[in-house]
Protein backbone atom coordinates (compact mmCIF):
# COMPACT_ATOMS: atom_id res chain seq x y z
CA UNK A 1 136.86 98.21 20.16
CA UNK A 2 134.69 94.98 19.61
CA UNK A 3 130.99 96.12 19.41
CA UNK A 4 128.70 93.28 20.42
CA UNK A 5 125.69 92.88 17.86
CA UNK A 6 123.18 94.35 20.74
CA UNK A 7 125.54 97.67 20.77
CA UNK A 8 125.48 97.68 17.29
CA UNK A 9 121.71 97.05 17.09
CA UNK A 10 121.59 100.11 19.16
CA UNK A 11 123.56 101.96 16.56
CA UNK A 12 120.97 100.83 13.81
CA UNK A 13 118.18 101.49 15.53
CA UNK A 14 118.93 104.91 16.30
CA UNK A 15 118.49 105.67 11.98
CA UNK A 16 115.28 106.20 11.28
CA UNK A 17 115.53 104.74 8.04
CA UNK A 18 111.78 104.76 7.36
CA UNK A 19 111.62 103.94 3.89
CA UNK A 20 110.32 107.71 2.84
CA UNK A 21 113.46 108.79 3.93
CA UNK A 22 117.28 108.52 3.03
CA UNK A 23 118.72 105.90 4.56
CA UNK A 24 122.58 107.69 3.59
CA UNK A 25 123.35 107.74 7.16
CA UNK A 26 123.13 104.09 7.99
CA UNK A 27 124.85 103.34 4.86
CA UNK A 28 127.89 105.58 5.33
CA UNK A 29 128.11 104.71 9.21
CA UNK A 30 128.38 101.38 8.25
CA UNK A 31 130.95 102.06 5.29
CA UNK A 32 133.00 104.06 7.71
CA UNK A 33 133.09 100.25 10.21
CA UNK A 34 133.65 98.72 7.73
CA UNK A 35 136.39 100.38 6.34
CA UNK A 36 137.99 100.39 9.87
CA UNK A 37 138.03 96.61 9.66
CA UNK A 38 139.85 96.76 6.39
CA UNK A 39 137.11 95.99 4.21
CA UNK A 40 136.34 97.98 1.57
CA UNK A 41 132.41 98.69 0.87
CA UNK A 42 131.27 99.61 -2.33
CA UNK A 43 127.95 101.90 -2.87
CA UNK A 44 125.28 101.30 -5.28
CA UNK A 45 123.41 105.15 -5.43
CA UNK A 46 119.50 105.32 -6.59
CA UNK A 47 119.32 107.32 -9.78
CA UNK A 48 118.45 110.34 -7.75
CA UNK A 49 121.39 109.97 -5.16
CA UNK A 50 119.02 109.49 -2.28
CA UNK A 51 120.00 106.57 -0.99
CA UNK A 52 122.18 103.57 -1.53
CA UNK A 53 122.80 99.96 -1.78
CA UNK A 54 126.07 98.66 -0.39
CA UNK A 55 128.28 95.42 -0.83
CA UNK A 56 131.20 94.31 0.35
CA UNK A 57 133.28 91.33 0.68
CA UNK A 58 135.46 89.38 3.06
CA UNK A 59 138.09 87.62 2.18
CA UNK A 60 139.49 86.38 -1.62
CA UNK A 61 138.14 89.58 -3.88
CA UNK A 62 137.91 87.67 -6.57
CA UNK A 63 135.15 85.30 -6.40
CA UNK A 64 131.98 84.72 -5.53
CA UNK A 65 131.06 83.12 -2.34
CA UNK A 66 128.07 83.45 0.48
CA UNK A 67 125.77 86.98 0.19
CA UNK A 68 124.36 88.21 3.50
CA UNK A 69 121.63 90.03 2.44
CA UNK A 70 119.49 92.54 4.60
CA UNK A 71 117.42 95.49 3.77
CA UNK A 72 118.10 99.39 5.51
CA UNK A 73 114.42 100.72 5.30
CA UNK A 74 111.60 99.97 7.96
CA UNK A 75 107.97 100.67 8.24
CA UNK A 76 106.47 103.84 9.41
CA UNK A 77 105.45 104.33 13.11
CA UNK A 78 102.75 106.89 12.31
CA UNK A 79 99.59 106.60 14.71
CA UNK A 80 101.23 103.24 16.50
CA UNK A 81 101.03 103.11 20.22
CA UNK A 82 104.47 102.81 20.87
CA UNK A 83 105.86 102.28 24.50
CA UNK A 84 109.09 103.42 24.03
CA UNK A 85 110.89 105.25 21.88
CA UNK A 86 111.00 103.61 18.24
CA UNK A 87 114.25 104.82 17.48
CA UNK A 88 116.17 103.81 20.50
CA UNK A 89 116.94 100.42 21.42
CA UNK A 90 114.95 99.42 24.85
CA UNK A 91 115.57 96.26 27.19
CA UNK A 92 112.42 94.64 28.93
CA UNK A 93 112.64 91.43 30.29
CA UNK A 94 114.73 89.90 27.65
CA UNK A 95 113.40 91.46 24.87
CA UNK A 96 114.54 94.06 23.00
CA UNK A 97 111.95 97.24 21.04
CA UNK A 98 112.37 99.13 18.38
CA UNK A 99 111.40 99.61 15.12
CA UNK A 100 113.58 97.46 12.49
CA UNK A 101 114.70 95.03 15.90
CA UNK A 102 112.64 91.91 14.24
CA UNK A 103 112.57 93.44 10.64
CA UNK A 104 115.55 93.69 10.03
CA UNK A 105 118.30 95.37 11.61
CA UNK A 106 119.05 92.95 14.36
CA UNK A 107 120.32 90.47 11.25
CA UNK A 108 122.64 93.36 10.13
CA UNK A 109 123.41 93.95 13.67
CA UNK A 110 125.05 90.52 13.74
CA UNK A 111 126.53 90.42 10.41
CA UNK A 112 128.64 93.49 11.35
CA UNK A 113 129.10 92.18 14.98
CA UNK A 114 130.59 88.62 13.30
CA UNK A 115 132.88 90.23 10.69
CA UNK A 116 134.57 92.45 13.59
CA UNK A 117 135.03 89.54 15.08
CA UNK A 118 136.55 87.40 12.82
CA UNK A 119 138.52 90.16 10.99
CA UNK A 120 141.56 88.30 11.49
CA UNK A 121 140.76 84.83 10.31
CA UNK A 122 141.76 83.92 6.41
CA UNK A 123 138.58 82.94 4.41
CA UNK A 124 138.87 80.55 1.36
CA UNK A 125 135.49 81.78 0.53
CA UNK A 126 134.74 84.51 0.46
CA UNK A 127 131.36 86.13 2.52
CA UNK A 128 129.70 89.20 1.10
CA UNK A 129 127.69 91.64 2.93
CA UNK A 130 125.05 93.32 0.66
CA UNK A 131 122.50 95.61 2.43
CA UNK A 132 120.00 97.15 0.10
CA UNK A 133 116.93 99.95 0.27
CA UNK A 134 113.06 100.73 0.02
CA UNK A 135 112.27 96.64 0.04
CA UNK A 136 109.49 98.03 2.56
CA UNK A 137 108.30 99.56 -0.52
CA UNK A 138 108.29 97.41 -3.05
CA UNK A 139 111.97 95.78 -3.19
CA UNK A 140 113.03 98.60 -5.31
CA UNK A 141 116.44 98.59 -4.11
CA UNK A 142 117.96 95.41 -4.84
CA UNK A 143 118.11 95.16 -8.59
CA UNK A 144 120.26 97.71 -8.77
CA UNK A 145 122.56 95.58 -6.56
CA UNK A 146 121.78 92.08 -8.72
CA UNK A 147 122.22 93.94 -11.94
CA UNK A 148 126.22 94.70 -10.87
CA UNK A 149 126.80 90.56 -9.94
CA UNK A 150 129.08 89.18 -12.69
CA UNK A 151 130.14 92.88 -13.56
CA UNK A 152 131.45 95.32 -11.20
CA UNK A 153 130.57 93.09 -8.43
CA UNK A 154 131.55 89.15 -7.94
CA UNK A 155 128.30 87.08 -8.58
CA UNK A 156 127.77 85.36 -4.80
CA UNK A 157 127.31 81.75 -5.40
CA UNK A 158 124.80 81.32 -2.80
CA UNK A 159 122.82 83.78 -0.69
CA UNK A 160 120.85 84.11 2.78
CA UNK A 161 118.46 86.70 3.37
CA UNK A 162 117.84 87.50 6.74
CA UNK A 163 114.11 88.13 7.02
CA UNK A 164 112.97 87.36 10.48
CA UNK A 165 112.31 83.50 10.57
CA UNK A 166 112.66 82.55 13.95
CA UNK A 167 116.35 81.05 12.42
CA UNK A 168 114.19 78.54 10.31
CA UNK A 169 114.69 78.23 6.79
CA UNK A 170 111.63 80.06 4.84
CA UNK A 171 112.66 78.50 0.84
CA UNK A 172 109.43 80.10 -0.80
CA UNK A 173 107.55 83.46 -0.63
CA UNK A 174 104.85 85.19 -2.83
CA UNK A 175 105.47 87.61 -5.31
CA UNK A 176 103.92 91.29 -5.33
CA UNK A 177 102.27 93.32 -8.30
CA UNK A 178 101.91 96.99 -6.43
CA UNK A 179 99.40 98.59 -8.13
CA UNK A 180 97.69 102.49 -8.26
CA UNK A 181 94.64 102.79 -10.42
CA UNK A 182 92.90 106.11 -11.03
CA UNK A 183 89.01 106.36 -11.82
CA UNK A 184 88.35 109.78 -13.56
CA UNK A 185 84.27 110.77 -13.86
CA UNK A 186 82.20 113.88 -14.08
CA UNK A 187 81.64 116.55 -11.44
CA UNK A 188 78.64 118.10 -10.38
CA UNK A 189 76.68 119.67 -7.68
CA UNK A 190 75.48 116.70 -5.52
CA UNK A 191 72.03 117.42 -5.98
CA UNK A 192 72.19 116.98 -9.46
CA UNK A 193 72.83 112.96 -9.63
CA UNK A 194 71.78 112.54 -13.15
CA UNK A 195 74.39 115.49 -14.23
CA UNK A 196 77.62 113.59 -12.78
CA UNK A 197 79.51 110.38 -12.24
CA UNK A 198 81.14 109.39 -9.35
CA UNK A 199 84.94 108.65 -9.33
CA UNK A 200 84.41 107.44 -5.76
CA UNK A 201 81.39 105.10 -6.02
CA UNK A 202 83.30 103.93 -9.36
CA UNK A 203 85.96 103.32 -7.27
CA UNK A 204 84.39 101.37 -4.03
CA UNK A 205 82.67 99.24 -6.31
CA UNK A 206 85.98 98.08 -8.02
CA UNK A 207 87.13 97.79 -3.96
CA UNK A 208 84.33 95.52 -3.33
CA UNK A 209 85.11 92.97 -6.60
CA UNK A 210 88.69 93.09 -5.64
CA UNK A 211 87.51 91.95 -2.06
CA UNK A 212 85.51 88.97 -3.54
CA UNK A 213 87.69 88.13 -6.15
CA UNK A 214 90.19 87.71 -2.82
CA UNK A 215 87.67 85.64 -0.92
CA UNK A 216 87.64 83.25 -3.93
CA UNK A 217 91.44 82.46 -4.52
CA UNK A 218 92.93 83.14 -1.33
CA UNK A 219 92.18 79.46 -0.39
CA UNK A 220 93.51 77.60 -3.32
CA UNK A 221 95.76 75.17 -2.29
CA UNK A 222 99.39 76.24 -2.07
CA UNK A 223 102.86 74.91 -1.41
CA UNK A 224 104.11 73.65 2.04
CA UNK A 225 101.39 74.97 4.39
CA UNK A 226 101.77 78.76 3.02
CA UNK A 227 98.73 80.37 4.49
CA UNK A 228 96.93 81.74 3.02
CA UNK A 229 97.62 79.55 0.26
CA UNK A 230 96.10 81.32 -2.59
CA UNK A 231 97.02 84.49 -4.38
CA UNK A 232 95.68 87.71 -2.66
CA UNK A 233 94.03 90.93 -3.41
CA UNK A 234 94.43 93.81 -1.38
CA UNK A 235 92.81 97.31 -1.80
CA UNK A 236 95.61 99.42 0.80
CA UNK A 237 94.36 102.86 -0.08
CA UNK A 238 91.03 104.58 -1.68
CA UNK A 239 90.63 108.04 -1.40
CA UNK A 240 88.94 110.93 -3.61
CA UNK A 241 86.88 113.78 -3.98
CA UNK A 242 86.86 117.12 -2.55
CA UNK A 243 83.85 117.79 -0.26
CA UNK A 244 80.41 116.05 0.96
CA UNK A 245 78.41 118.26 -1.80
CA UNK A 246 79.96 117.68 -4.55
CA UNK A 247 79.91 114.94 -7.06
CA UNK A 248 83.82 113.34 -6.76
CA UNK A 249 85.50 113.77 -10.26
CA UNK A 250 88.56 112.26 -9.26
CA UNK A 251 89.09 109.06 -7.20
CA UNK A 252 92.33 106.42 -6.37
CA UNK A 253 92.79 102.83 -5.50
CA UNK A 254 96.20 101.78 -4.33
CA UNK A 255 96.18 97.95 -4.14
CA UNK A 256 98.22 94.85 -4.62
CA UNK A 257 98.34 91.24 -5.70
CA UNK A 258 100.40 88.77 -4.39
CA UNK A 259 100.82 85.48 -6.01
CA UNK A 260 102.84 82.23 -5.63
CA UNK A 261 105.33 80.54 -7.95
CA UNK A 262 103.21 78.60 -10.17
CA UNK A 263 100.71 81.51 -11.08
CA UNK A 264 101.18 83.58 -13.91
CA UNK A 265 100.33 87.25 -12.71
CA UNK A 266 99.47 88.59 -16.29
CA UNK A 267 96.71 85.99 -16.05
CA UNK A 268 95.62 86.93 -12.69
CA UNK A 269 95.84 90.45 -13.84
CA UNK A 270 93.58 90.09 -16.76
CA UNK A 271 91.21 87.75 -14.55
CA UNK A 272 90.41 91.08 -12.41
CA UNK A 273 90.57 93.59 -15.11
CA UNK A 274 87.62 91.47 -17.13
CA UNK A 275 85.65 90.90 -13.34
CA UNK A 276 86.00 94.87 -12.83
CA UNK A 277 85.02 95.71 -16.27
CA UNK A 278 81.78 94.08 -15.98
CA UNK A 279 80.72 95.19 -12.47
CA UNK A 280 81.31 98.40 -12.94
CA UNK A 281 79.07 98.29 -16.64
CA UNK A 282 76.46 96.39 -14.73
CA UNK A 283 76.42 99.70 -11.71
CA UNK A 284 76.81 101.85 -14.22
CA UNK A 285 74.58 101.04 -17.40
CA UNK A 286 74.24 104.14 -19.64
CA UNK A 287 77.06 105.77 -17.63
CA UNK A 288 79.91 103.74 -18.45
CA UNK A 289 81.39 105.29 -20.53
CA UNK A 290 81.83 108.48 -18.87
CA UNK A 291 84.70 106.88 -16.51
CA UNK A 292 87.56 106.53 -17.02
CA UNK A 293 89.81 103.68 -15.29
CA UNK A 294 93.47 104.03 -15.57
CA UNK A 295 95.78 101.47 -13.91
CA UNK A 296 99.44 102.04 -13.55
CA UNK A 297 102.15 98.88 -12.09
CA UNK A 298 104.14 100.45 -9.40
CA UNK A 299 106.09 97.78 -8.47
CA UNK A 300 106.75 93.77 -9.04
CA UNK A 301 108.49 91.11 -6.68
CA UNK A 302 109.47 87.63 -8.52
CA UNK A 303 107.77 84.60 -6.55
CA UNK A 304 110.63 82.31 -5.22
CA UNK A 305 110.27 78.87 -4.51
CA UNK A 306 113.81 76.40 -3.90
CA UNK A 307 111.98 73.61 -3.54
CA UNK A 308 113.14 71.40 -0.07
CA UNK A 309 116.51 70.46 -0.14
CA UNK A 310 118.32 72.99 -2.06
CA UNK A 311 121.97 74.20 -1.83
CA UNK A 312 120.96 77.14 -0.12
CA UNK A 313 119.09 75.59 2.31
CA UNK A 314 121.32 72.33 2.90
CA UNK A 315 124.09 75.30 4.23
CA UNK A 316 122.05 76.94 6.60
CA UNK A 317 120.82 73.80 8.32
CA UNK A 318 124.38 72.53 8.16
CA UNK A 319 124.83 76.19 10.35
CA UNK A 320 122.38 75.56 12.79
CA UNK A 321 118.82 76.33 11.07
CA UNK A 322 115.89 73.86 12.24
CA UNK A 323 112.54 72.90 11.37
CA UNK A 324 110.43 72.28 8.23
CA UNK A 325 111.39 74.39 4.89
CA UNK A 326 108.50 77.03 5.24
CA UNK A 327 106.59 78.67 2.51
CA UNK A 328 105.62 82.38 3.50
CA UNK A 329 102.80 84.66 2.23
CA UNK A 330 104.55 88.22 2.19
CA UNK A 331 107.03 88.85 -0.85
CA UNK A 332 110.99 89.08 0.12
CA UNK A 333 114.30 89.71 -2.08
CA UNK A 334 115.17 86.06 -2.35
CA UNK A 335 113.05 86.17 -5.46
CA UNK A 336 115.51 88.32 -6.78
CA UNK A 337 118.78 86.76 -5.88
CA UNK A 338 116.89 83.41 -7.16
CA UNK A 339 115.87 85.22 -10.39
CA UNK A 340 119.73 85.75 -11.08
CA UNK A 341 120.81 82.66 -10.87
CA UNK A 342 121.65 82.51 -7.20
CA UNK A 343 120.92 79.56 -4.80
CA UNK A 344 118.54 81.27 -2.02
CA UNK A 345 117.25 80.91 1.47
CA UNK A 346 115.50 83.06 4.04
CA UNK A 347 116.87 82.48 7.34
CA UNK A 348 117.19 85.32 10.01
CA UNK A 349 116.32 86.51 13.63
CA UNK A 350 113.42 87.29 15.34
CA UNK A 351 109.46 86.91 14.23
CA UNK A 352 107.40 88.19 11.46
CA UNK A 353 104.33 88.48 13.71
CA UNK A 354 106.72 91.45 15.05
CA UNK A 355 107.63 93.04 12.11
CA UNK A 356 105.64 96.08 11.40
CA UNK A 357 103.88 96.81 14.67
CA UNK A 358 104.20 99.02 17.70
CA UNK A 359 105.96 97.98 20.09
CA UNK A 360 108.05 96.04 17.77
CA UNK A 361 110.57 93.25 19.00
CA UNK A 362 113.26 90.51 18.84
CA UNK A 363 114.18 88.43 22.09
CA UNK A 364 117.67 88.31 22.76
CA UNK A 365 117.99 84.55 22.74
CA UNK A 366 117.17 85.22 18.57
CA UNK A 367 120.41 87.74 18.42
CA UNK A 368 122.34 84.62 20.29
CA UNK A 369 121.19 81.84 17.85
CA UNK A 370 121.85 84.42 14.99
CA UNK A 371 125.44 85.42 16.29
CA UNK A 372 126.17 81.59 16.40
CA UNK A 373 125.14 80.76 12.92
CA UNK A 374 126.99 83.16 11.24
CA UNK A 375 130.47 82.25 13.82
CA UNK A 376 129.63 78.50 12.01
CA UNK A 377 129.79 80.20 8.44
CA UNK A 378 133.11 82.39 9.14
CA UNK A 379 134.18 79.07 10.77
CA UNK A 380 133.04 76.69 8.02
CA UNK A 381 134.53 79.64 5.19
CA UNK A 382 138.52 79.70 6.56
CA UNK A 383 138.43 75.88 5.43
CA UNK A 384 138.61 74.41 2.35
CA UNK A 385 135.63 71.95 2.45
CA UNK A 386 133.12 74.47 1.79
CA UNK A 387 134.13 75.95 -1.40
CA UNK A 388 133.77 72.51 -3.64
CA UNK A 389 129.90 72.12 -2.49
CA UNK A 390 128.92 75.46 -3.23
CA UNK A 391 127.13 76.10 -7.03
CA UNK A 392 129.10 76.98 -9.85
């Protein structure tokens, strides 16, 4: 039975695949339709067994050709105002809620959707679907899928993420340092101010230099329009201590940088360590050295920028993507592919301004321009044209 990429959507939907949990499930349900379409998927476990990547490919085994790329994991709903249900698919007046519609599961949706329905048609190159977890929390997934390319896996040649663009090619993003610093002081009765330190004044003040040291860079120029332009600081998180009377000993800071191509994060890293350093000497005086700041890298994204005009790019306008080359702000696992070696493009369904909000979206014309793009590529990969153009 030919699913349409709406049914399937439905199917995908119904996983809550919030990145906190396993998102097993999706990946074995779509294994097992795969499988029925003669495809074999491989898995790619986490070291705990938790969850997977998977990859598969269509067509000659052999050889690299065109990576689909979309993430499993979504956002949490927690304390949104939701409508409908989250995790069931709901029509209203052309559009279509849910969490993961925009970001990204409608793209997967239509993926699966095209290779059911062009099961039958010989490729000459070959299209690989890879579909990766926790990129919601730091793109964590994913280079366990790269690191395979070239071994256990064919290297793709070229590859198209499908982060909600409005089916407009996105050819740079920022990269993300993910960040969890812990202040450490010295408790006391909160009468006794001149007996303790506070972890969680330590800690607002460096939340207030990480705000201006944001207001300062965030409008440095940057490439093609990418707003804001400049890298970013972010405090996400700051919480500590144990109750109104008591001096906090213990205080955290989870927060994040995100920079663009050209910046060197170690720099921007040291930048703010120096900045927080002396503001917290300057509130502190005689008590400095009584804290103690400890700040531990959680995660890193690789900035991506293709430049206008790439190989990546050049395909998916030849399939049907329009407008400008865009430069985005949030990070994305084209940095990755691009890291490796592999011509890269974002270019999927639906909105960002969607993405990660109740009530969350994609309007079915966006599954219909989607569904045609990739019936181009399955198209444009049974002939021989395409497989000369591609990098080597």
């Amino acid at each position: 039975m030919q699913l349409s990429s709406t049914q399937l959507l439905s199917m995908l939907v119904g996983f809550d695949t919030t990145s906190r949990h396993s998102n097993l499930p999706l990946i074995e349900w779509v294994a097992n339709y795969l499988s029925n379409l003669g495809v074999v998927p491989r898995l790619i476990h986490s070291t705990d067994g938790c969850k997977a990547n998977l990859f598969a490919t269509l067509g000659p085994p052999d050889r690299g050709g065109i990576c689909l790329h979309g993430h499993t994991d979504v956002v949490p709903v927690d304390g949104q105002p939701w409508l409908t249900d989250p995790f069931r698919l709901t029509e209203r007046g052309g559009l279509w809620f849910g969490r993961g519609t925009s970001d990204m599961k409608a793209w997967i949706a239509c993926c699966l959707a095209a290779a059911s329905l062009h099961r039958c048609r010989t490729l000459h190159t070959p299209i690989h679907l890879a579909l990766s977890y926790d990129e919601e929390v730091g793109c964590l997934g994913a280079p366990g899928l790269i690191a395979c390319f070239g071994e256990s896996l064919p290297k793709p040649r070229l590859a198209v993420i499908g982060e909600p663009s409005l089916m407009a090619p996105i050819t740079a993003h920022k990269g993300l340092v993910a960040l969890d610093t812990t202040v450490t002081g010295l408790d006391a009765h909160s009468s006794l101010l001149h007996r303790g330190v506070s972890a969680v004044s330590a800690a607002a003040e460096i939340a207030v230099e990480l705000h201006e040291i944001a207001r300062e860079w965030m409008n440095r120029p940057g490439p093609r329009d990418m707003s804001p332009a400049g890298p970013t600081v972010s405090v996400g998180q700051l919480r500590g201590g144990v109750a109104r009377n008591v001096i906090a000993r213990e205080a955290r800071l989870l927060w994040e940088v995100r920079f663009r191509a050209g910046d060197s994060p170690e720099q921007l890293l040291e930048q703010i360590s120096t900045r927080v350093q002396s503001r917290l000497r300057h509130s502190f005086r005689d008590r400095f050295e009584d804290l103690v700041v400890e700040t531990v890298e959680v995660a890193r994204i690789p900035a991506f920028d293709a430049g206008v005009g790439g190989s990546a790019e050049l395909l998916a306008r030849r399939l049907g993507a329009e407008g400008d080359a865009q430069a985005v702000p949030y990070g994305a696992e084209a940095g990755q592919y691009a890291a490796a070696g592999v011509s890269s493009v974002i270019c999927g369904p639906g909105s960002i301004e969607q993405a990660h909000q109740a009530n969350e979206f994609i309007a079915a014309d966006q599954i219909v321009a989607c569904d045609r793009f990739l019936s181009r590529l399955f198209e444009l990969c049974s002939t021989n044209e395409l497989d000369a153009e591609l990098p080597r």
